[in-house]
Protein backbone atom coordinates (compact mmCIF):
# COMPACT_ATOMS: atom_id res chain seq x y z
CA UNK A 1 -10.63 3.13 7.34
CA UNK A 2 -8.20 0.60 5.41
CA UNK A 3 -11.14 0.30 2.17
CA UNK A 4 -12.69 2.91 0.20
CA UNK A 5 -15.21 2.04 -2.59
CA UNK A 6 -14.04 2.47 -6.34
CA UNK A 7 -15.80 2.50 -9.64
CA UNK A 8 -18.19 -0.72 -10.85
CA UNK A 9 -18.49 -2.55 -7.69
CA UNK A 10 -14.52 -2.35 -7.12
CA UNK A 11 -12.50 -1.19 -3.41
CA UNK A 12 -9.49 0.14 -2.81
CA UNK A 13 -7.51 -1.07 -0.07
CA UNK A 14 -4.90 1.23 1.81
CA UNK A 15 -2.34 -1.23 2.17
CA UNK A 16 -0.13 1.15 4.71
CA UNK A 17 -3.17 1.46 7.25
CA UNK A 18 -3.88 -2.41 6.67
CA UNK A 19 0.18 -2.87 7.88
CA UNK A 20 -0.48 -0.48 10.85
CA UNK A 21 -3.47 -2.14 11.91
CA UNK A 22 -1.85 -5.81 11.75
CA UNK A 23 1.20 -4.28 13.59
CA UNK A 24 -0.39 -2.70 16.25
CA UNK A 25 -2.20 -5.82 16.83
CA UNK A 26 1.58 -7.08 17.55
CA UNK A 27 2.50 -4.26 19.85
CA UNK A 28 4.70 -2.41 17.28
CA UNK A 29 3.12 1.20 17.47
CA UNK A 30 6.53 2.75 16.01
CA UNK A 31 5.63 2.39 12.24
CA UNK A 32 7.25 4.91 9.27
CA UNK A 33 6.31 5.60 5.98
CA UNK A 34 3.47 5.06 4.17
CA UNK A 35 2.94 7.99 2.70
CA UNK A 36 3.13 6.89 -1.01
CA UNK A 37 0.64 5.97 -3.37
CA UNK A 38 2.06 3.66 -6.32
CA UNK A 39 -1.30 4.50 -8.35
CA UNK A 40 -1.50 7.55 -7.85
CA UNK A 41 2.76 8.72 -8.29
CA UNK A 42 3.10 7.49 -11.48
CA UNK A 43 6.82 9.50 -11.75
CA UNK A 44 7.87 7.48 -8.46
CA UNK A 45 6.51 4.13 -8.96
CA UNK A 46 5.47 1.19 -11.46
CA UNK A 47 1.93 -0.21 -10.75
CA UNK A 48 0.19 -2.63 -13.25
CA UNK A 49 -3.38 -1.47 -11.87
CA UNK A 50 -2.44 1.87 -12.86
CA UNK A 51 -0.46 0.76 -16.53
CA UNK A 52 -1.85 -2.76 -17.15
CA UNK A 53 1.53 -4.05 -18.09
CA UNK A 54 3.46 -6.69 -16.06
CA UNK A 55 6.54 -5.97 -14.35
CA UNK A 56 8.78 -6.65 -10.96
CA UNK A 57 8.68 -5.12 -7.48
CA UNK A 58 10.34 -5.93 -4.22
CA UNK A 59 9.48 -5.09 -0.76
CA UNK A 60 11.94 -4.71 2.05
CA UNK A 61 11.24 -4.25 5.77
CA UNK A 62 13.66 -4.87 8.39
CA UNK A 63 13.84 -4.46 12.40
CA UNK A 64 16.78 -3.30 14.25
């Protein structure tokens, strides 16, 4: 399941199994990663849901 419900209405959305599912859709069934949370690893990773303040991020993804 790629949504779980959250506090005053809210959901959370598991981005990773969101990827996986649009992937597979594609063919690609060899998928890595994902096992992060950037709410939850506050050490490892900025997230504005998590701090409120504004910031940058960049994604990479690349196929060999």
């Amino acid at each position: 399941m790629a949504f779980t419900p959250g506090q005053h209405g809210k959901w959370f959305a598991d981005i990773y199994a969101l990827a996986r599912l649009r992937l597979n859709a594609l063919g690609i069934t060899q998928i890595y990663g994902g096992n992060y949370c950037t709410y939850r690893e506050r050490e490892k990773f900025f997230s504005y849901r998590r701090d409120g303040v504004t910031g940058r991020m960049g994604t990479f993804i690349w196929i060999e």
